[in-house]
PDB file of N, CA and C in Angstrom:
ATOM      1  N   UNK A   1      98.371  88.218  88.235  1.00  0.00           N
ATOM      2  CA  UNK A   1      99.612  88.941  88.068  1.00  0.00           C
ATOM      3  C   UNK A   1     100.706  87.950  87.720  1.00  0.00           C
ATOM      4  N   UNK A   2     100.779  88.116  86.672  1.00  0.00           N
ATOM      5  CA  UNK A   2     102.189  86.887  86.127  1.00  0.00           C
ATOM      6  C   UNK A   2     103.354  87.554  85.516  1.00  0.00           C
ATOM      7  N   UNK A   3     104.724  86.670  85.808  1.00  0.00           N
ATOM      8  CA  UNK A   3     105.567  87.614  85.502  1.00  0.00           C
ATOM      9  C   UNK A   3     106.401  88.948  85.876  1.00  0.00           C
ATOM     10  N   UNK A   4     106.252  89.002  87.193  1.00  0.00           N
ATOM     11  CA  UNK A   4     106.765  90.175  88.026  1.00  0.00           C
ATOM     12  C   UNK A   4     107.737  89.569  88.720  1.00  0.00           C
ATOM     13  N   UNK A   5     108.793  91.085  89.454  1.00  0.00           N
ATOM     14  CA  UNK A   5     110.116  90.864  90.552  1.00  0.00           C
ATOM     15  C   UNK A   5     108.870  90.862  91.313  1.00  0.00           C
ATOM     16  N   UNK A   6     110.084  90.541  92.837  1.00  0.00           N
ATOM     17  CA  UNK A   6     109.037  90.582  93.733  1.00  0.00           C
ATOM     18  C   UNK A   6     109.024  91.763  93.879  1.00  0.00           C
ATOM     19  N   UNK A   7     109.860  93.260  94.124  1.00  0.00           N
ATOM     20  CA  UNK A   7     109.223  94.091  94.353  1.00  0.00           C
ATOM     21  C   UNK A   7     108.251  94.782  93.363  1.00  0.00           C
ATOM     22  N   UNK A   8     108.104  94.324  92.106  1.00  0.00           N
ATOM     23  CA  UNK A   8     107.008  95.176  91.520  1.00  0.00           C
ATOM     24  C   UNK A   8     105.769  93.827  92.106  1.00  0.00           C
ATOM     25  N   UNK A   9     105.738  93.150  92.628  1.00  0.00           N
ATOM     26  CA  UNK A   9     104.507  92.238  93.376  1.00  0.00           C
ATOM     27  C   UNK A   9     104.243  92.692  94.721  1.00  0.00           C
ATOM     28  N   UNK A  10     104.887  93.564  95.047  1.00  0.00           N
ATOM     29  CA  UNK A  10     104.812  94.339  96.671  1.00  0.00           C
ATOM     30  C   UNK A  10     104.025  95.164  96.281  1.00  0.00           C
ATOM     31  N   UNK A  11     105.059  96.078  95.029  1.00  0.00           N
ATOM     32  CA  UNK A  11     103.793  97.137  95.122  1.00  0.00           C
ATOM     33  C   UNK A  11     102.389  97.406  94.277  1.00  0.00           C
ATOM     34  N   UNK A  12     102.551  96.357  93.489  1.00  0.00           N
ATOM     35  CA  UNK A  12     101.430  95.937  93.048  1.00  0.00           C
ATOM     36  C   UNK A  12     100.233  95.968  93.853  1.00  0.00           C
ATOM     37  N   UNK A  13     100.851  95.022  94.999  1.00  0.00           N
ATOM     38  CA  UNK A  13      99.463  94.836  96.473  1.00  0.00           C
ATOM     39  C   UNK A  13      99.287  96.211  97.159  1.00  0.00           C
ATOM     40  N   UNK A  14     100.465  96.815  97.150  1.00  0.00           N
ATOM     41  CA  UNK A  14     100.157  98.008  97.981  1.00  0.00           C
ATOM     42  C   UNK A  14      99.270  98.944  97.148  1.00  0.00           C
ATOM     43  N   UNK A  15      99.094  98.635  96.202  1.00  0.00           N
ATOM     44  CA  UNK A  15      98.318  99.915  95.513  1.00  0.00           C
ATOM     45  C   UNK A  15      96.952  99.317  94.907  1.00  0.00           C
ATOM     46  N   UNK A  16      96.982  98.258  95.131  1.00  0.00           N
ATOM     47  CA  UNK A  16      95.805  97.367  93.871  1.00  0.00           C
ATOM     48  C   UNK A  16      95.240  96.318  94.887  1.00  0.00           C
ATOM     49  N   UNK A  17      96.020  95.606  95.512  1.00  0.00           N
ATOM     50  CA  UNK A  17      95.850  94.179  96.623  1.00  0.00           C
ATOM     51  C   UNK A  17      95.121  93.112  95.397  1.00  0.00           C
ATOM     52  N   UNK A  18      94.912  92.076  95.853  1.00  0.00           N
ATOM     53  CA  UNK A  18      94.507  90.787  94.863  1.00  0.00           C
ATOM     54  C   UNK A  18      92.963  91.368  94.448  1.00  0.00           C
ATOM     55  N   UNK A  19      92.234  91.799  95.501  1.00  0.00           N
ATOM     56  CA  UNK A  19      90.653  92.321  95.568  1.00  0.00           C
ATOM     57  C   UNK A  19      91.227  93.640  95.104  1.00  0.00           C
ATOM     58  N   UNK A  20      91.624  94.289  94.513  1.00  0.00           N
ATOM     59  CA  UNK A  20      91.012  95.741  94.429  1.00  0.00           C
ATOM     60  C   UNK A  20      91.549  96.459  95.575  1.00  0.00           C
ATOM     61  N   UNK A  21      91.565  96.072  96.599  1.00  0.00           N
ATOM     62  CA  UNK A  21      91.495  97.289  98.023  1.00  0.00           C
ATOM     63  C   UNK A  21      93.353  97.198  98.190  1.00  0.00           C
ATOM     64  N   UNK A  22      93.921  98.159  98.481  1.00  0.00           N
ATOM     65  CA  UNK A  22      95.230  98.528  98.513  1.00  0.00           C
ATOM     66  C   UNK A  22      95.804  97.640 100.242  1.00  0.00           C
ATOM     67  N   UNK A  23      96.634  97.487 100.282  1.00  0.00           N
ATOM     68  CA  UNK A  23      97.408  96.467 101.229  1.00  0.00           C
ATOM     69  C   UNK A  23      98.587  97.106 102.001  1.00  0.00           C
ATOM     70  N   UNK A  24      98.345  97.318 103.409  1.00  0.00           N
ATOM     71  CA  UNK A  24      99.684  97.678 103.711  1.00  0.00           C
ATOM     72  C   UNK A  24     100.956  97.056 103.366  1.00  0.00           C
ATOM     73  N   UNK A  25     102.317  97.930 103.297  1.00  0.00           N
ATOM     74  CA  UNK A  25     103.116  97.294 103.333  1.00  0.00           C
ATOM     75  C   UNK A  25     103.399  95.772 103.913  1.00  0.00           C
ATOM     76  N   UNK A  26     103.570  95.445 105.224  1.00  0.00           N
ATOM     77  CA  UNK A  26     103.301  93.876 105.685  1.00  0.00           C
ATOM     78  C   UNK A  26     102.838  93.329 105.113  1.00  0.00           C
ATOM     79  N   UNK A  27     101.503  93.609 104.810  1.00  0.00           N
ATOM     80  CA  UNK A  27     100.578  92.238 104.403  1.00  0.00           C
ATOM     81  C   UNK A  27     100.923  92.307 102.673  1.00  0.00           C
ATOM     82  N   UNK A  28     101.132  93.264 102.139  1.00  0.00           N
ATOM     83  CA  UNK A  28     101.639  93.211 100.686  1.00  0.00           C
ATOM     84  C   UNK A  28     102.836  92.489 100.650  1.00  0.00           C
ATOM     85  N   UNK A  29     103.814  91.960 101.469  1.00  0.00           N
ATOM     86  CA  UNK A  29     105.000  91.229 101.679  1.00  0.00           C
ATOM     87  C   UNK A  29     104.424  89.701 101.949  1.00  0.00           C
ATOM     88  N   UNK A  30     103.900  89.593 102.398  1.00  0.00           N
ATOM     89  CA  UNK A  30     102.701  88.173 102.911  1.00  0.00           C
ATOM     90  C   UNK A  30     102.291  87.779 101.657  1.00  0.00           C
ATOM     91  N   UNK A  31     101.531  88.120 101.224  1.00  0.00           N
ATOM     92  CA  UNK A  31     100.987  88.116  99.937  1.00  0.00           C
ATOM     93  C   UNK A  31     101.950  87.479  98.649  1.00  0.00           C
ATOM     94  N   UNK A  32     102.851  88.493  99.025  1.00  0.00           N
ATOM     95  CA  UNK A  32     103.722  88.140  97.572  1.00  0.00           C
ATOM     96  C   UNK A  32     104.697  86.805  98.048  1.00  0.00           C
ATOM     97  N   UNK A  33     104.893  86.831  99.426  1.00  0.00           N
ATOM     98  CA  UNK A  33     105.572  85.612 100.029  1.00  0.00           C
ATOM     99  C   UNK A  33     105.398  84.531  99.402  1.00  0.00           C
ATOM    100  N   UNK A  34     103.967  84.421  99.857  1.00  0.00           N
ATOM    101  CA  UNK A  34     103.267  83.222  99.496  1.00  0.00           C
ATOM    102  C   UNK A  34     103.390  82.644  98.132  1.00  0.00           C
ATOM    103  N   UNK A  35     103.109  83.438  97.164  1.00  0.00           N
ATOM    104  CA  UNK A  35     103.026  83.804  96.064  1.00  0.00           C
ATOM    105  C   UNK A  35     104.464  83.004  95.688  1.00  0.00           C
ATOM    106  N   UNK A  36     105.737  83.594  96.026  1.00  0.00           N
ATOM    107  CA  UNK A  36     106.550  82.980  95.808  1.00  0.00           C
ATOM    108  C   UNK A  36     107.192  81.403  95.885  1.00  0.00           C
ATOM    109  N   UNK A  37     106.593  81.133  97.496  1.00  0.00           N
ATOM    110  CA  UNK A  37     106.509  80.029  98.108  1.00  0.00           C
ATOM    111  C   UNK A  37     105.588  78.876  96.993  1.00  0.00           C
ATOM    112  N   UNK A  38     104.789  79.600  96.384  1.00  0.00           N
ATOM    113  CA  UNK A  38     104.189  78.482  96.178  1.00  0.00           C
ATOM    114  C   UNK A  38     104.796  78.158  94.106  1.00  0.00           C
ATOM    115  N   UNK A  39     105.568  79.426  93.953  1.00  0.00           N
ATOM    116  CA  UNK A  39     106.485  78.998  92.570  1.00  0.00           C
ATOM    117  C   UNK A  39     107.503  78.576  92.553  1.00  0.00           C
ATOM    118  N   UNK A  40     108.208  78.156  94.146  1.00  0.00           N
ATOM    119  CA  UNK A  40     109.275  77.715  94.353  1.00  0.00           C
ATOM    120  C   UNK A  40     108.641  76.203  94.920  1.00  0.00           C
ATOM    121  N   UNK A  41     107.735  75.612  94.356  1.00  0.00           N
ATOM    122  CA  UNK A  41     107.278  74.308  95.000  1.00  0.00           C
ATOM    123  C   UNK A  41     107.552  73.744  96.394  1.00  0.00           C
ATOM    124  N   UNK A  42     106.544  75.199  97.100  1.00  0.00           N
ATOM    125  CA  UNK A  42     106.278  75.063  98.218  1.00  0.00           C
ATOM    126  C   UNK A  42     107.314  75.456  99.289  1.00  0.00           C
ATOM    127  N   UNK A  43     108.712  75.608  98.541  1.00  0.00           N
ATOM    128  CA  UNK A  43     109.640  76.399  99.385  1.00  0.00           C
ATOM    129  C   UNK A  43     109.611  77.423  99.628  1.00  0.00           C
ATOM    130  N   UNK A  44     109.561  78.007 100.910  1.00  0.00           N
ATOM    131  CA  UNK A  44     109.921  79.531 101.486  1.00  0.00           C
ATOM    132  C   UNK A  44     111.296  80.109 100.917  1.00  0.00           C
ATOM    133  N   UNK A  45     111.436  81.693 100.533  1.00  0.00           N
ATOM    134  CA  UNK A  45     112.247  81.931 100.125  1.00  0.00           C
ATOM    135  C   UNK A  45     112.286  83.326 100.646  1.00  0.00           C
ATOM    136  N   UNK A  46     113.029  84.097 100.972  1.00  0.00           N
ATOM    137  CA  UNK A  46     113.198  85.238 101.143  1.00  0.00           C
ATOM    138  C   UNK A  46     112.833  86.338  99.955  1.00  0.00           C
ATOM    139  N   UNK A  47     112.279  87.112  99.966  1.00  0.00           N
ATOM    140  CA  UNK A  47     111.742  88.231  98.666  1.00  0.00           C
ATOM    141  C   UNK A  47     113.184  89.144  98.385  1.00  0.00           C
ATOM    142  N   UNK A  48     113.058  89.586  96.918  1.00  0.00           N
ATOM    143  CA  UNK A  48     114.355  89.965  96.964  1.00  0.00           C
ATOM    144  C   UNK A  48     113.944  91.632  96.340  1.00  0.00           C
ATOM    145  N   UNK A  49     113.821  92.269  97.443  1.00  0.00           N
ATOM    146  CA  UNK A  49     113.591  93.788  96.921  1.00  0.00           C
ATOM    147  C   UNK A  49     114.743  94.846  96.472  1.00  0.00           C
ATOM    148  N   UNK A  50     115.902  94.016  96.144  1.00  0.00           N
ATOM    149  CA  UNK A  50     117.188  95.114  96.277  1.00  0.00           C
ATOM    150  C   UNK A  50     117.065  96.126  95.289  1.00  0.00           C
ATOM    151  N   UNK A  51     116.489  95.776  93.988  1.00  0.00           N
ATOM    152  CA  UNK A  51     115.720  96.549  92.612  1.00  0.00           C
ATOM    153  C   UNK A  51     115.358  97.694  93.068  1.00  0.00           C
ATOM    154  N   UNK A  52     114.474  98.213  94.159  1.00  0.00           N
ATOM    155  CA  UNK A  52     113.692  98.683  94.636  1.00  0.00           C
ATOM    156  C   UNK A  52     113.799  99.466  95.925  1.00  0.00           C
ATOM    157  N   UNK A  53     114.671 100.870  95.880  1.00  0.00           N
ATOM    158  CA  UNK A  53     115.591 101.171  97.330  1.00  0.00           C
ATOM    159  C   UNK A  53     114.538 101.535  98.566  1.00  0.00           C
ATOM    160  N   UNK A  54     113.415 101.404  98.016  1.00  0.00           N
ATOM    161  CA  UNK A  54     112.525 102.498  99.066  1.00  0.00           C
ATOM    162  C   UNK A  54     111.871 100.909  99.475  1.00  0.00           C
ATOM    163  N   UNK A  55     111.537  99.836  98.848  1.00  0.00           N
ATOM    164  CA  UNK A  55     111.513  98.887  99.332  1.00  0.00           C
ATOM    165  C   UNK A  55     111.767  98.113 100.777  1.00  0.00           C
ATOM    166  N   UNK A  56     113.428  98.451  99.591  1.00  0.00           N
ATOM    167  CA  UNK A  56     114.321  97.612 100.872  1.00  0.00           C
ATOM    168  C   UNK A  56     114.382  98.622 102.246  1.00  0.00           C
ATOM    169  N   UNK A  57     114.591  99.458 101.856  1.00  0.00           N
ATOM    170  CA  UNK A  57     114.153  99.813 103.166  1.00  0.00           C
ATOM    171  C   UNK A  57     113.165  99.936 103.683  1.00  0.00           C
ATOM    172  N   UNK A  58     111.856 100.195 103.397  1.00  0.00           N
ATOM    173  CA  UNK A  58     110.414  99.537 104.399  1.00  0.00           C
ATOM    174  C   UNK A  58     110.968  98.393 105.058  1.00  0.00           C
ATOM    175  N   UNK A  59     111.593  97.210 104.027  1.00  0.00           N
ATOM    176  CA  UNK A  59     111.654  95.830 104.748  1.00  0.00           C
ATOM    177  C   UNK A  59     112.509  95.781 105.304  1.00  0.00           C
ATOM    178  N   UNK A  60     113.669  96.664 105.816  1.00  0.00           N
ATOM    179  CA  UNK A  60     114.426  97.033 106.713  1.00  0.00           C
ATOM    180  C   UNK A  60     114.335  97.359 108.001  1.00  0.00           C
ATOM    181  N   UNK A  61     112.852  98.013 107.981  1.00  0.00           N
ATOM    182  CA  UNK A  61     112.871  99.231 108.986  1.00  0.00           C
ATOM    183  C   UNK A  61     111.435  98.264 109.714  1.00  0.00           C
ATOM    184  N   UNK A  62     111.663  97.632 111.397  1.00  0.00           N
ATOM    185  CA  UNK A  62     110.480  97.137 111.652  1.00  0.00           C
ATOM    186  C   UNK A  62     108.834  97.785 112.128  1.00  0.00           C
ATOM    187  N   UNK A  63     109.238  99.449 111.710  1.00  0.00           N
ATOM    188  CA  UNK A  63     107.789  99.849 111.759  1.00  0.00           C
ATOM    189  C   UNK A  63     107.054  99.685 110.437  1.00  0.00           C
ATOM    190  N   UNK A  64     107.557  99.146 109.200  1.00  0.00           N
ATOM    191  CA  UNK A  64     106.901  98.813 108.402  1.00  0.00           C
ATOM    192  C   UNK A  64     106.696  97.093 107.522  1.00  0.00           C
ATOM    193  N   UNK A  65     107.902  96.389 108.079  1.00  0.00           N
ATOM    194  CA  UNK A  65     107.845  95.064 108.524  1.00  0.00           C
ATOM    195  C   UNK A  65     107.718  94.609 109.616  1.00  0.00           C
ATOM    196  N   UNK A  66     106.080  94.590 109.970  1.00  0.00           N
ATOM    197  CA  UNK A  66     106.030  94.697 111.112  1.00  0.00           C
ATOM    198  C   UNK A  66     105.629  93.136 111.486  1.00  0.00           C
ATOM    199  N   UNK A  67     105.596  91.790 110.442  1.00  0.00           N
ATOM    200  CA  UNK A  67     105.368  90.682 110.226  1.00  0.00           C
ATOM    201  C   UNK A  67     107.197  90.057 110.511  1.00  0.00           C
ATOM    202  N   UNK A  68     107.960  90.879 110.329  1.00  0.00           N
ATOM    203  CA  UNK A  68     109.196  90.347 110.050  1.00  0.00           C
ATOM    204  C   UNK A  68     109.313  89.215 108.434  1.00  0.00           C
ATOM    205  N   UNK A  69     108.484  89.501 107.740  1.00  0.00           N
ATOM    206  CA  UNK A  69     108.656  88.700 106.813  1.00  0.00           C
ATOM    207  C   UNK A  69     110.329  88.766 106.092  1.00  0.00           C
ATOM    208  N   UNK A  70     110.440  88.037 105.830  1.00  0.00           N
ATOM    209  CA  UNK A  70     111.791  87.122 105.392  1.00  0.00           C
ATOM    210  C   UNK A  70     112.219  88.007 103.889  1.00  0.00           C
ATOM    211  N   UNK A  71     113.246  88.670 104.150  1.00  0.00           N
ATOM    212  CA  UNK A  71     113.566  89.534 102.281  1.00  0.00           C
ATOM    213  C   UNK A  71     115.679  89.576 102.666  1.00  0.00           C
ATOM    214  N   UNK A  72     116.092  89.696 100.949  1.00  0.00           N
ATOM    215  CA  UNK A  72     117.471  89.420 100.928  1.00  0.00           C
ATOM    216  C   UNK A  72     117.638  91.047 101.465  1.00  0.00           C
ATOM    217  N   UNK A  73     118.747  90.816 102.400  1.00  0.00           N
ATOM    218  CA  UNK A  73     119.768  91.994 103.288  1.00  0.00           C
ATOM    219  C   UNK A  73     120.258  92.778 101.666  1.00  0.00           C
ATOM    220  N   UNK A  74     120.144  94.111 101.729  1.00  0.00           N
ATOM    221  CA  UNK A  74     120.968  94.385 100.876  1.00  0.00           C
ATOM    222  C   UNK A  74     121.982  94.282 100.639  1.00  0.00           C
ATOM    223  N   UNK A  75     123.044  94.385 101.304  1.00  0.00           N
ATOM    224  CA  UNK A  75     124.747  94.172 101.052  1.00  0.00           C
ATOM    225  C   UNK A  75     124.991  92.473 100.639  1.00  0.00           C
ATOM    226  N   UNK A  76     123.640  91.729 100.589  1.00  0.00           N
ATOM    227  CA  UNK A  76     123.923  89.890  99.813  1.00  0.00           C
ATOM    228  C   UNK A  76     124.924  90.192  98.621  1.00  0.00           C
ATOM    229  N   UNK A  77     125.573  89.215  98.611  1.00  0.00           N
ATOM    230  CA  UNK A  77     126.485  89.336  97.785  1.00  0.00           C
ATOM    231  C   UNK A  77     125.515  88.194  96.484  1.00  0.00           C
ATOM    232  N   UNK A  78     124.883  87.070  97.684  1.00  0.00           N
ATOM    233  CA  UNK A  78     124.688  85.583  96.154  1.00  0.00           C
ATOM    234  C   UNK A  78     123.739  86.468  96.154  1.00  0.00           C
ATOM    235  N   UNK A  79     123.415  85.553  94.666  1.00  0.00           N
ATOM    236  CA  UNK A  79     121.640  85.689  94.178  1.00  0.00           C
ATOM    237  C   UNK A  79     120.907  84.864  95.010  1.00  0.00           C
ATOM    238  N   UNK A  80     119.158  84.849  94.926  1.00  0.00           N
ATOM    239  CA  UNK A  80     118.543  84.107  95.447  1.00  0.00           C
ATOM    240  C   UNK A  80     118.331  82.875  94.778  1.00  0.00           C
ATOM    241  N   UNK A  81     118.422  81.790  95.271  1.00  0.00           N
ATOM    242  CA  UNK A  81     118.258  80.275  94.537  1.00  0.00           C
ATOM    243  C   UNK A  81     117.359  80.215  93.741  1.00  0.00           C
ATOM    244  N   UNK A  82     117.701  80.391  92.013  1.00  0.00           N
ATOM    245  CA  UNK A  82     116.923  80.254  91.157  1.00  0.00           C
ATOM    246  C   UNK A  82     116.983  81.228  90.174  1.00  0.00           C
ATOM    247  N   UNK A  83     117.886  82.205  90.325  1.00  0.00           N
ATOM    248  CA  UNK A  83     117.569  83.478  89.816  1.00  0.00           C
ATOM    249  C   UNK A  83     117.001  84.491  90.064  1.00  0.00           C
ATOM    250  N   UNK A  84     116.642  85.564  88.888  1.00  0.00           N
ATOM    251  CA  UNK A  84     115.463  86.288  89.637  1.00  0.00           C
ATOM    252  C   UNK A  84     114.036  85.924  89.141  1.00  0.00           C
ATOM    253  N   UNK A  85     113.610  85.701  90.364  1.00  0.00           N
ATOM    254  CA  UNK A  85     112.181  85.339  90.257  1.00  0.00           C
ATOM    255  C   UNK A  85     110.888  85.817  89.727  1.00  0.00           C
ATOM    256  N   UNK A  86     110.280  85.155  89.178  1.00  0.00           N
ATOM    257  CA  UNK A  86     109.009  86.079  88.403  1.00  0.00           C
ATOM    258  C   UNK A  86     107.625  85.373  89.346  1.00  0.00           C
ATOM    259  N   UNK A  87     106.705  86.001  90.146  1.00  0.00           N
ATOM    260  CA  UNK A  87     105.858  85.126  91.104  1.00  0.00           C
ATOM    261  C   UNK A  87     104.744  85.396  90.054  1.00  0.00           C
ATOM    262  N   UNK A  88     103.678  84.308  90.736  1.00  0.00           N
ATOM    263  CA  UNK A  88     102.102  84.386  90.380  1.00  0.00           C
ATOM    264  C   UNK A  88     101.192  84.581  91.266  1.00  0.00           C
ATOM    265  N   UNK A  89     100.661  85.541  90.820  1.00  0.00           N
ATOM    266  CA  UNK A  89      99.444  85.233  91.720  1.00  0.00           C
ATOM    267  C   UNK A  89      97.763  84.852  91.640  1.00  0.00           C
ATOM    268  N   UNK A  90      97.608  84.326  91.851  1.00  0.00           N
ATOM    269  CA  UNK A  90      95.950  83.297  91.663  1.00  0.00           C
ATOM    270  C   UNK A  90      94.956  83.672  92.141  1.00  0.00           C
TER     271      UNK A  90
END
């Protein structure tokens, strides 16, 4: 998967996962984390689902971030360091 926001890399996993088999929300956030982490040379970065309202709110709401994984607050005013990001996944 090359070339995606992160939220079309969320739901990518949620419906497809890297194997074929569909991914809960959480672990579809994990996934794409990483993913990011590792196009930001190895830096952690927060996912930026604001594109995406039903998103941001899953990753809002902790019965469906239930990892607490790391995503930009909607009301952010900056961008995320770098722009917007396009992840890979391998």
């Amino acid at each position: 998967m090359t070339g995606q926001t992160d939220s079309h890399c969320v739901r990518e996993q949620m419906f497809t996962g890297t194997q074929g088999n569909p991914l809960p929300f959480s672990h579809a956030m994990q996934v794409c984390a990483v993913a990011a982490q590792k196009s930001n040379d190895g830096h952690p970065r927060p996912l930026d689902l604001r594109d995406d309202a039903t998103l941001q709110a899953m990753a809002e709401n902790p019965d469906y971030n239930t990892t607490s994984a790391s995503f930009v607050h909607r009301e952010a005013k900056t961008k995320v360091p770098g722009g917007v990001r396009r992840v890979n996944i391998n």
